[in-house]
PDB file of N, CA and C in Angstrom:
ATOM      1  N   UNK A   1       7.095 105.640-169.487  1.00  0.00           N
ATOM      2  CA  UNK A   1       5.983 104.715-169.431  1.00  0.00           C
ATOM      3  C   UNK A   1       5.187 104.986-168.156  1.00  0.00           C
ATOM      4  N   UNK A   2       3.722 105.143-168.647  1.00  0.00           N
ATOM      5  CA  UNK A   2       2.934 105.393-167.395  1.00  0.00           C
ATOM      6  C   UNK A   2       3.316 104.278-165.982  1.00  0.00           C
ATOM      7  N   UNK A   3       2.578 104.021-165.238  1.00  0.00           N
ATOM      8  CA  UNK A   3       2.366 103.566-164.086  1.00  0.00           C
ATOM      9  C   UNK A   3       1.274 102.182-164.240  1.00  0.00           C
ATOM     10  N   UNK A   4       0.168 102.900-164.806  1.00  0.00           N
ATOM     11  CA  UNK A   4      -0.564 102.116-165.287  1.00  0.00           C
ATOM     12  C   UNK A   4      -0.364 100.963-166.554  1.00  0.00           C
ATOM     13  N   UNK A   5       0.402 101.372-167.552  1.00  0.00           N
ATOM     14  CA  UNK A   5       1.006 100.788-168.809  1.00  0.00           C
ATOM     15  C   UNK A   5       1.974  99.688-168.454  1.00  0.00           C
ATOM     16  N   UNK A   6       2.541 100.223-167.235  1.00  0.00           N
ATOM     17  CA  UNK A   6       3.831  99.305-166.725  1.00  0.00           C
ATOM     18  C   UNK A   6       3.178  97.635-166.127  1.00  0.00           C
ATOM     19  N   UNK A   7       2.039  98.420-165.312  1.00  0.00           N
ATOM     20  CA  UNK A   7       0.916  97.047-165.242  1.00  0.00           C
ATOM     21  C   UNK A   7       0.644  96.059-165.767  1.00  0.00           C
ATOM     22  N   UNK A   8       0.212  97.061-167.351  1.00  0.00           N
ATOM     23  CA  UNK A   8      -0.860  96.257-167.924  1.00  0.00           C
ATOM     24  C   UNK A   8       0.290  95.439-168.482  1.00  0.00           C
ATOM     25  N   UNK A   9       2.112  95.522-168.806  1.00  0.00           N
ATOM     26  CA  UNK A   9       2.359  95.046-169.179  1.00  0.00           C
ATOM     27  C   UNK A   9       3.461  93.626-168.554  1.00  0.00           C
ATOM     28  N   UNK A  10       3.101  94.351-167.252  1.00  0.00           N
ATOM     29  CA  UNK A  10       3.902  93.010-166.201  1.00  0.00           C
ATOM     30  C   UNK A  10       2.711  91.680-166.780  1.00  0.00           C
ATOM     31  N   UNK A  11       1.431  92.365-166.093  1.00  0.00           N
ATOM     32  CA  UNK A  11       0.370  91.660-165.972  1.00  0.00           C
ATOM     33  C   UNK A  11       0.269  90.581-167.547  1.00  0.00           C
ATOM     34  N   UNK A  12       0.465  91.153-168.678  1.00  0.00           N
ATOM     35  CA  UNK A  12       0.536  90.217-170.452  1.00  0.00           C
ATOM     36  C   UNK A  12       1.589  89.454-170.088  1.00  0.00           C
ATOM     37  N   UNK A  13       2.635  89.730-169.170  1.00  0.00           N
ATOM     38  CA  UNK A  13       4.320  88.931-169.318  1.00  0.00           C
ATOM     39  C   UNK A  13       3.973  87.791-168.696  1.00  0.00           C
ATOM     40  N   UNK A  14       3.410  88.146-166.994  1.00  0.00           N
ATOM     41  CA  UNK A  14       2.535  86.584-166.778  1.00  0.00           C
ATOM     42  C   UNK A  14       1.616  85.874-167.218  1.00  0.00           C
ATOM     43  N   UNK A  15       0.921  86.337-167.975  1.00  0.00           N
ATOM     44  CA  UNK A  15      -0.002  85.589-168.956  1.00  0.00           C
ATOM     45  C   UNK A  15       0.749  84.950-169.802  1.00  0.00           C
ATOM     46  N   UNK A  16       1.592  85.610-170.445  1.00  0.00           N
ATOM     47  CA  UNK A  16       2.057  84.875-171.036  1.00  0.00           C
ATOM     48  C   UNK A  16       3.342  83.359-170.606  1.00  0.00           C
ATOM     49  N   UNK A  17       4.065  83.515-169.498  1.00  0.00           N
ATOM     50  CA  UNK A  17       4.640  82.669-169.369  1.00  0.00           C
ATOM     51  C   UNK A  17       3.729  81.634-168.508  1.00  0.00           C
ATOM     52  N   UNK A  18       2.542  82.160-168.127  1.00  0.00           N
ATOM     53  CA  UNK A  18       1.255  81.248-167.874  1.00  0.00           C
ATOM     54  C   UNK A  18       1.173  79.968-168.515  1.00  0.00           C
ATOM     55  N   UNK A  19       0.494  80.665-169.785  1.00  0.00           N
ATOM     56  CA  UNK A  19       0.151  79.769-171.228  1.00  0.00           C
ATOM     57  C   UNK A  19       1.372  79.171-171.574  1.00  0.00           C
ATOM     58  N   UNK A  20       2.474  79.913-171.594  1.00  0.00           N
ATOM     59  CA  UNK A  20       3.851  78.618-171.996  1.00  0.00           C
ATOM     60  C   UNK A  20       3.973  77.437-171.093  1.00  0.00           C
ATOM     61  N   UNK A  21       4.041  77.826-169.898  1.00  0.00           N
ATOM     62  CA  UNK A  21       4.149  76.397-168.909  1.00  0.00           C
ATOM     63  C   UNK A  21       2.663  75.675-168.751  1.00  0.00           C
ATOM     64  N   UNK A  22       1.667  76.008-169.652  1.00  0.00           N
ATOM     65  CA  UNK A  22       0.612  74.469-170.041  1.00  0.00           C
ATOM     66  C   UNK A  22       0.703  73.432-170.951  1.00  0.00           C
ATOM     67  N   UNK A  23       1.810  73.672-171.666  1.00  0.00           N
ATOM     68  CA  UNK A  23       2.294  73.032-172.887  1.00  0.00           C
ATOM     69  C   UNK A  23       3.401  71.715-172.146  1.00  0.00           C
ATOM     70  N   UNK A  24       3.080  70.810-173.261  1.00  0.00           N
ATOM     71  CA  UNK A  24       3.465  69.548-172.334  1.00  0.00           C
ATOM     72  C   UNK A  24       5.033  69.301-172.649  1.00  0.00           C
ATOM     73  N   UNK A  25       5.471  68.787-171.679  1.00  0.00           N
ATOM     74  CA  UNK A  25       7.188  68.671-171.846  1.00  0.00           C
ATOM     75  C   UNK A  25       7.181  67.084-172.052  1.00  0.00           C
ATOM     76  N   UNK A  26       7.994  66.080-172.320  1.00  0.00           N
ATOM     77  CA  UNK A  26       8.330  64.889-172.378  1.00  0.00           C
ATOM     78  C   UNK A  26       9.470  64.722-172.358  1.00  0.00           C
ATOM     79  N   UNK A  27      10.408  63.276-171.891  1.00  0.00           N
ATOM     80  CA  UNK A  27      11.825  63.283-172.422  1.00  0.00           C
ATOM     81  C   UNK A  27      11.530  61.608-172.879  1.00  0.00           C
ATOM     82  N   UNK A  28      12.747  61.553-173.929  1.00  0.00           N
ATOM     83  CA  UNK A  28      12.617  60.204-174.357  1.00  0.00           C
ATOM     84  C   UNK A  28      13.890  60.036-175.214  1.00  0.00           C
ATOM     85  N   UNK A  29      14.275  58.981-176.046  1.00  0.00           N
ATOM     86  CA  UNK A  29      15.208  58.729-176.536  1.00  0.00           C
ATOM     87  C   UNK A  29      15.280  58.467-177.980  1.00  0.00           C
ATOM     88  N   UNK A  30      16.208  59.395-179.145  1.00  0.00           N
ATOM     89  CA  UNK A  30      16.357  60.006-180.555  1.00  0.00           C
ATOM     90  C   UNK A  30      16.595  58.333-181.144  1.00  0.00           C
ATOM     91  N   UNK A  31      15.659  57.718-181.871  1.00  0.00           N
ATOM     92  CA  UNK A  31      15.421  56.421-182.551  1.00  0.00           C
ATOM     93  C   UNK A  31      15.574  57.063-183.922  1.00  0.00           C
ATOM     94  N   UNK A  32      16.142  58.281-184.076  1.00  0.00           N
ATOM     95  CA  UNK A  32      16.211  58.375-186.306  1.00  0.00           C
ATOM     96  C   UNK A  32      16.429  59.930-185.967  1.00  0.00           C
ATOM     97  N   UNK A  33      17.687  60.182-186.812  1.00  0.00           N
ATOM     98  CA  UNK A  33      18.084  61.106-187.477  1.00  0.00           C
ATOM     99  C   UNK A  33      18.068  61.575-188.780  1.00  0.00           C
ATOM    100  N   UNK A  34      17.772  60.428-189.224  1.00  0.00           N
ATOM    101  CA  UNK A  34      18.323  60.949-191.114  1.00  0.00           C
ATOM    102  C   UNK A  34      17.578  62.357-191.538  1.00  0.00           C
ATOM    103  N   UNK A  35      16.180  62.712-190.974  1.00  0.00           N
ATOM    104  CA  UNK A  35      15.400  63.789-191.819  1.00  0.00           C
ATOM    105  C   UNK A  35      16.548  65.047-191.408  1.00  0.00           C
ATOM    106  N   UNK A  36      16.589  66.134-192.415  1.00  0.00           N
ATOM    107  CA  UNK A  36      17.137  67.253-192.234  1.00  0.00           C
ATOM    108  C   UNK A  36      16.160  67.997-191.116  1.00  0.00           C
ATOM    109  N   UNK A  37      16.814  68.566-189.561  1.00  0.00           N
ATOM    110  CA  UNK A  37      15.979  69.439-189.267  1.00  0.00           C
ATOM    111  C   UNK A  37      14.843  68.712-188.608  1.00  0.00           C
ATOM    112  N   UNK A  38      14.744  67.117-188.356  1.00  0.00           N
ATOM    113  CA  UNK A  38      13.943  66.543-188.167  1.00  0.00           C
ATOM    114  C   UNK A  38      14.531  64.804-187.023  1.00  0.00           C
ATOM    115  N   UNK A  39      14.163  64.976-185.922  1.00  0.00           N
ATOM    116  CA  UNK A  39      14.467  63.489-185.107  1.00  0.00           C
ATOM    117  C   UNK A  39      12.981  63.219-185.312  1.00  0.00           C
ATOM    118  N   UNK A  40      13.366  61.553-184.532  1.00  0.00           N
ATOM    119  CA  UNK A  40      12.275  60.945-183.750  1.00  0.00           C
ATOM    120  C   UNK A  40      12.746  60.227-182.551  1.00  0.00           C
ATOM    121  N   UNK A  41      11.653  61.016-181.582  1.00  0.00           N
ATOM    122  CA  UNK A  41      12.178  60.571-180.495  1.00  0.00           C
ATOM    123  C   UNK A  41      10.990  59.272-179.943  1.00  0.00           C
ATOM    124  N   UNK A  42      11.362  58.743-179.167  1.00  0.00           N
ATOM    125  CA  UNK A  42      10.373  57.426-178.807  1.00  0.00           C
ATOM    126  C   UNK A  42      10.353  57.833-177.301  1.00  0.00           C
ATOM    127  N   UNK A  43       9.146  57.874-176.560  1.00  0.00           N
ATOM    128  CA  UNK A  43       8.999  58.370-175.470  1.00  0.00           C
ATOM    129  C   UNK A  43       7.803  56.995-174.602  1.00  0.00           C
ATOM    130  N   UNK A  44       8.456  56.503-173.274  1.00  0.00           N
ATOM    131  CA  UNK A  44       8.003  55.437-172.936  1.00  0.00           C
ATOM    132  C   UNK A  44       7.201  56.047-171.778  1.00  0.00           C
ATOM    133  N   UNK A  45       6.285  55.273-171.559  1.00  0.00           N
ATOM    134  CA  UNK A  45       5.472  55.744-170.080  1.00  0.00           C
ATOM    135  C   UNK A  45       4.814  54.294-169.219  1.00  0.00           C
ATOM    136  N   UNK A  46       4.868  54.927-168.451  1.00  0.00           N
ATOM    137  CA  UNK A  46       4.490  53.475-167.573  1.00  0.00           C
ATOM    138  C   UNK A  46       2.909  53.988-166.867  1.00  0.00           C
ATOM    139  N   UNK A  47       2.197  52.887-167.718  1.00  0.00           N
ATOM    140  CA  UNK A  47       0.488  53.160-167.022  1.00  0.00           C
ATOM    141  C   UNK A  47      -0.425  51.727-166.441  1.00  0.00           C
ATOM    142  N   UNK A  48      -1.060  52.284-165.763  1.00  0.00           N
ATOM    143  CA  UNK A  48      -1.590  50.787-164.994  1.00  0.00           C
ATOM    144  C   UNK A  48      -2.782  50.139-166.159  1.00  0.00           C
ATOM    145  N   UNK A  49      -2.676  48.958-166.394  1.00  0.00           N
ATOM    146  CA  UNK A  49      -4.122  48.342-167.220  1.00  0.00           C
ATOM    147  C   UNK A  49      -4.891  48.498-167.110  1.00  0.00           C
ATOM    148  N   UNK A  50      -6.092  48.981-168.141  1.00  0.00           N
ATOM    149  CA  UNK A  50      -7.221  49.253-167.304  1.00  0.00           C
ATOM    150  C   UNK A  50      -7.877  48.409-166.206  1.00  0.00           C
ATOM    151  N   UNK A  51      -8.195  46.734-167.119  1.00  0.00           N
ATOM    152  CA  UNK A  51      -8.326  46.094-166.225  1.00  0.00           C
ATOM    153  C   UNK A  51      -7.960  45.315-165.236  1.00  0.00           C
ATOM    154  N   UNK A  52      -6.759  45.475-165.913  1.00  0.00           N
ATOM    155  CA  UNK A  52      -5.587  43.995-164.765  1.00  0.00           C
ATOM    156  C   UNK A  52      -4.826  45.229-163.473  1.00  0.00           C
ATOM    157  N   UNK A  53      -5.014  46.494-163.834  1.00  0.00           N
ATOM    158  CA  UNK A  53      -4.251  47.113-162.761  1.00  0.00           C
ATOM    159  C   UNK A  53      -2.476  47.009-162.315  1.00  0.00           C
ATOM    160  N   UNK A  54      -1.919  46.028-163.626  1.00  0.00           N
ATOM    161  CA  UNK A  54      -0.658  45.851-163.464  1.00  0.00           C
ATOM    162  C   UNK A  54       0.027  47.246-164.570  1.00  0.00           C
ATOM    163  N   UNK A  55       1.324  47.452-163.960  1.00  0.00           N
ATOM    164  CA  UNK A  55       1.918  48.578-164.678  1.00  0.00           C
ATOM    165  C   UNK A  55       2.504  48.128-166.116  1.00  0.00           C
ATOM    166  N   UNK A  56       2.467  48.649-166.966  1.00  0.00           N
ATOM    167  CA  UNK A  56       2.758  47.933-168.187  1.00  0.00           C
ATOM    168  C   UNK A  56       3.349  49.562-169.249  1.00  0.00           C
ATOM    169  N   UNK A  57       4.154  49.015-170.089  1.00  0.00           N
ATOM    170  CA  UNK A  57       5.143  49.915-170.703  1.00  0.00           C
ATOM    171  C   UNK A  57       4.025  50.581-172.016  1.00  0.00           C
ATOM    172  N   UNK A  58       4.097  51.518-172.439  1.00  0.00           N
ATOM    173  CA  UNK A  58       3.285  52.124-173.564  1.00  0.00           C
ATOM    174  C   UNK A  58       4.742  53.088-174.463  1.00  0.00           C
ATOM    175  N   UNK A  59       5.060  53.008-175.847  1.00  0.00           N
ATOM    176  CA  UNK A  59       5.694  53.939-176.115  1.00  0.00           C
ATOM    177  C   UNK A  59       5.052  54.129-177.343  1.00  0.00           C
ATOM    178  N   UNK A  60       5.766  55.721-177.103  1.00  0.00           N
ATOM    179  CA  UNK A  60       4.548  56.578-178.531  1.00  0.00           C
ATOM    180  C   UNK A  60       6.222  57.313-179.101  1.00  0.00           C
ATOM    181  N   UNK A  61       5.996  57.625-180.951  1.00  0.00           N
ATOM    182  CA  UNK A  61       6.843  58.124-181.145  1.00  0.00           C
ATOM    183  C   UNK A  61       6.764  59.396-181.770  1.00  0.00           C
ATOM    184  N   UNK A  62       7.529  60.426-181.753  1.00  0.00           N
ATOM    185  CA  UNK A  62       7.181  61.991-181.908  1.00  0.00           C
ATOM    186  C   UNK A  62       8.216  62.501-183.182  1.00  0.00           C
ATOM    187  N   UNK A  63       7.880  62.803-183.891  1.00  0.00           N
ATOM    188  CA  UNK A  63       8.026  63.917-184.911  1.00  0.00           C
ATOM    189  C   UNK A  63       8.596  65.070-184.268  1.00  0.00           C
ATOM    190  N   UNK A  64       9.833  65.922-183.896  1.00  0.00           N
ATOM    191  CA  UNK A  64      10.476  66.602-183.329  1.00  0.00           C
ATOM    192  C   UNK A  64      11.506  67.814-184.167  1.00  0.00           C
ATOM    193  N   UNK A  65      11.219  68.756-183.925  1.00  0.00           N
ATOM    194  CA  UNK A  65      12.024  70.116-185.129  1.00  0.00           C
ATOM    195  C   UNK A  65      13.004  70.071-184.032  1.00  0.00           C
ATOM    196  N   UNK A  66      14.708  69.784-184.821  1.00  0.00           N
ATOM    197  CA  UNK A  66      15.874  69.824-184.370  1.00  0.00           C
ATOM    198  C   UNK A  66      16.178  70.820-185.160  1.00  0.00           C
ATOM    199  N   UNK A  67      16.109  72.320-184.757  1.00  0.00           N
ATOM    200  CA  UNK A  67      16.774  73.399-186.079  1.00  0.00           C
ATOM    201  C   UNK A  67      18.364  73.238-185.960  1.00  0.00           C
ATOM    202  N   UNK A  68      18.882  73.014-185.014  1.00  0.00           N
ATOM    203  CA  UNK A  68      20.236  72.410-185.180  1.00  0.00           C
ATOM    204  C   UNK A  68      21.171  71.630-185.712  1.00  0.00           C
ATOM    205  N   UNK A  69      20.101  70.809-185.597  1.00  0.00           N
ATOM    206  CA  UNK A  69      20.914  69.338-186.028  1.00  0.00           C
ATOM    207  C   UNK A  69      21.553  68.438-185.605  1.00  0.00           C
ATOM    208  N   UNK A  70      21.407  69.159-183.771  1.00  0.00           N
ATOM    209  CA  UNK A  70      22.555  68.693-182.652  1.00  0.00           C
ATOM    210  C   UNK A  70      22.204  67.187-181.765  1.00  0.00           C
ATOM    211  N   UNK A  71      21.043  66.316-182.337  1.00  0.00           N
ATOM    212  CA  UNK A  71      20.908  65.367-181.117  1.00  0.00           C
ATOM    213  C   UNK A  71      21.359  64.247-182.470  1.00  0.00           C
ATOM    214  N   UNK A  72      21.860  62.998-181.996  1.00  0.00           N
ATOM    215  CA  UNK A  72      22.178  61.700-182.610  1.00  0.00           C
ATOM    216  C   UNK A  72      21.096  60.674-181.906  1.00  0.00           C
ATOM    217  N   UNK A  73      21.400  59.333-182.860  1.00  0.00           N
ATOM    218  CA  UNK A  73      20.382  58.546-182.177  1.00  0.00           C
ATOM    219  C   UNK A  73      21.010  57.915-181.048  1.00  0.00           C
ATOM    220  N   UNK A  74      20.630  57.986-180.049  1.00  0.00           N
ATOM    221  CA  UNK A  74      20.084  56.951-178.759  1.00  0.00           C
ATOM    222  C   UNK A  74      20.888  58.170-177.590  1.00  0.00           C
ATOM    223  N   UNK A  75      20.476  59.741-178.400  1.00  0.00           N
ATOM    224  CA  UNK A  75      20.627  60.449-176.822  1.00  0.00           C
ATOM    225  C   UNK A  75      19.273  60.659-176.032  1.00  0.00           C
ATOM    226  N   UNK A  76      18.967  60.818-174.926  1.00  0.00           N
ATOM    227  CA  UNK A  76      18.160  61.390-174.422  1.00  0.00           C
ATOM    228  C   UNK A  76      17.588  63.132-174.524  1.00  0.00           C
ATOM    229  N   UNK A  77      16.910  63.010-174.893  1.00  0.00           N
ATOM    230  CA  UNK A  77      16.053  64.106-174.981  1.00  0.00           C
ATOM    231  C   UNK A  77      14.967  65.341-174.343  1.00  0.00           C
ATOM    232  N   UNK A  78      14.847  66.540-174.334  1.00  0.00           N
ATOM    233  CA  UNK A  78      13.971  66.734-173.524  1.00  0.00           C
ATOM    234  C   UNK A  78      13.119  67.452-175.031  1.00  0.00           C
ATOM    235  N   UNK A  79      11.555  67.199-174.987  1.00  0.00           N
ATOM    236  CA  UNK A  79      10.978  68.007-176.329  1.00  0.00           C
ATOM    237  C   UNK A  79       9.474  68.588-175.487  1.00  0.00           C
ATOM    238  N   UNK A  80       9.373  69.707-175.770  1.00  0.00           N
ATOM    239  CA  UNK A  80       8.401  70.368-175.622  1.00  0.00           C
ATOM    240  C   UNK A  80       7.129  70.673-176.750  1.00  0.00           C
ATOM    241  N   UNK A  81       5.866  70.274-176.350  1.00  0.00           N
ATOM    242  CA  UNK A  81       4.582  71.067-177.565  1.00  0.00           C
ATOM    243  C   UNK A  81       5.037  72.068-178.294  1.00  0.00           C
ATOM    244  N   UNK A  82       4.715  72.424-179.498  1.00  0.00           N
ATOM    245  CA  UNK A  82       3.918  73.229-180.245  1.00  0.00           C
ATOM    246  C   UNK A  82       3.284  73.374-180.991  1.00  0.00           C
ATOM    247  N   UNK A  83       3.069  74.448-181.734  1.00  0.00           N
ATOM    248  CA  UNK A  83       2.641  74.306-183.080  1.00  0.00           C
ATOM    249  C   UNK A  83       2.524  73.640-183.681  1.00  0.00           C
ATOM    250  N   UNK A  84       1.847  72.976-184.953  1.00  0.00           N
ATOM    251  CA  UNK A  84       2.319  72.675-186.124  1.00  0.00           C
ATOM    252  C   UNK A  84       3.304  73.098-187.232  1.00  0.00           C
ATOM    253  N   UNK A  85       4.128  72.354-187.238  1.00  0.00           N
ATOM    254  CA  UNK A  85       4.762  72.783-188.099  1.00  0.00           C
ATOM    255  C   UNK A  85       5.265  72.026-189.373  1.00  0.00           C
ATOM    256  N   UNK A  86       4.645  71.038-189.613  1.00  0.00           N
ATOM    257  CA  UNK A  86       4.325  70.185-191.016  1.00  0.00           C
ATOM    258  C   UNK A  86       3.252  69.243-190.433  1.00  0.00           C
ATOM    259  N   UNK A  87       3.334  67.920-191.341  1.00  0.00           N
ATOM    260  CA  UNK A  87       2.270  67.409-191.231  1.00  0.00           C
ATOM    261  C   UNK A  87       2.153  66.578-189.772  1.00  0.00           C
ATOM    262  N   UNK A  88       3.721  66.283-189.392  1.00  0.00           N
ATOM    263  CA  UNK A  88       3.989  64.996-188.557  1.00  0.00           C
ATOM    264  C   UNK A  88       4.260  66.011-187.540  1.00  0.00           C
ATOM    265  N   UNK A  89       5.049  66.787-187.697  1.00  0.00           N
ATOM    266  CA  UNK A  89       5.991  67.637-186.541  1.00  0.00           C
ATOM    267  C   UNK A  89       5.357  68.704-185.753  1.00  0.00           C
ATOM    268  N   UNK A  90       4.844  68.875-184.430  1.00  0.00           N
ATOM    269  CA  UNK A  90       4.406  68.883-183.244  1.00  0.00           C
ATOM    270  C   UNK A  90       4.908  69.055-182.215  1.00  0.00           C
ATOM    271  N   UNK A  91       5.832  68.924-182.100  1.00  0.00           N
ATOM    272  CA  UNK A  91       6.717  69.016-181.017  1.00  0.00           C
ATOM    273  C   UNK A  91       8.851  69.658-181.446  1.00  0.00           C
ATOM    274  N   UNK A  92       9.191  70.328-180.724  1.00  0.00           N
ATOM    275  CA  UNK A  92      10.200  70.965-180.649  1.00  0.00           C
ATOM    276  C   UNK A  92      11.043  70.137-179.578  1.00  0.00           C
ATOM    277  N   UNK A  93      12.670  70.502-180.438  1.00  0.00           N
ATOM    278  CA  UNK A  93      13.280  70.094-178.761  1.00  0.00           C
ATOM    279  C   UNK A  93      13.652  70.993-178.027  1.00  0.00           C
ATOM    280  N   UNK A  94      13.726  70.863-176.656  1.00  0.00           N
ATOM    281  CA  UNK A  94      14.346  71.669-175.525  1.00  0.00           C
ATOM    282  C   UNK A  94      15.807  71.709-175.505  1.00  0.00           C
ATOM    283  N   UNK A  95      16.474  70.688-175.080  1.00  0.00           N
ATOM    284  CA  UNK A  95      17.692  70.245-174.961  1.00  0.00           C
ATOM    285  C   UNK A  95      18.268  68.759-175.151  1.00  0.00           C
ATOM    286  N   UNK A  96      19.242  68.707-175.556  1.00  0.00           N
ATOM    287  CA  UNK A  96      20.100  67.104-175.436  1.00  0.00           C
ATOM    288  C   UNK A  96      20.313  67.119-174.130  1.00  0.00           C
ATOM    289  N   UNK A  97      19.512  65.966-173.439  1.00  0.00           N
ATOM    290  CA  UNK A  97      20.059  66.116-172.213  1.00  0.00           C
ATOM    291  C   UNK A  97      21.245  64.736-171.628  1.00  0.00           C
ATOM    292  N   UNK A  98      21.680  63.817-172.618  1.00  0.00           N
ATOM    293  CA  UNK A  98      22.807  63.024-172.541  1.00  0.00           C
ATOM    294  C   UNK A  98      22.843  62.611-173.687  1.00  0.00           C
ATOM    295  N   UNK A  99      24.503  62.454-174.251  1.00  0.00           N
ATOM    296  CA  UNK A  99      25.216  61.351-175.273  1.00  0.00           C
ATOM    297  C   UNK A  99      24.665  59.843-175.190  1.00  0.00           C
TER     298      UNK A  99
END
């Protein structure tokens, strides 16, 4: 491999793990197992009111590809963006990160 080739291809490897770490991470906690191949995780955030300025709880719930099968409900979670990959499912998991 040239000198130059070796470059161009360090240079695509950081691009590429560039573009992977813009993709959003979340952790939250597995509220439903039953789908095959499929959790939902419920992910809470704490944001100030617009107008009252007091901190107040918001939770949103995510459509998550478990190709495993390995998380149960009420572990903690870590799930990362992607693709689409049906209608609901958007997001992947990373890891079980507690029982």
């Amino acid at each position: 491999m040239s000198e130059e080739t070796a470059t161009a291809v360090k240079e695509a490897g950081t691009e590429v793990s560039a573009r992977r770490s813009l993709r959003k991470t979340r952790i939250g906690e597995v509220i439903s197992d039953k789908m095959d191949k499929t959790i939902v995780v419920k992910v809470v955030t704490r944001v100030p009111h617009p107008r009252f300025r007091k901190i107040v709880k918001q939770s949103t719930k995510f459509h998550v590809h478990d190709e495993k099968n390995e998380a149960k409900i009420g572990n903690r979670v870590s799930i990362a963006e992607c693709r689409p990959l049906s209608r609901l499912k958007r997001w992947r998991l990373v890891e079980v990160l507690s029982h």
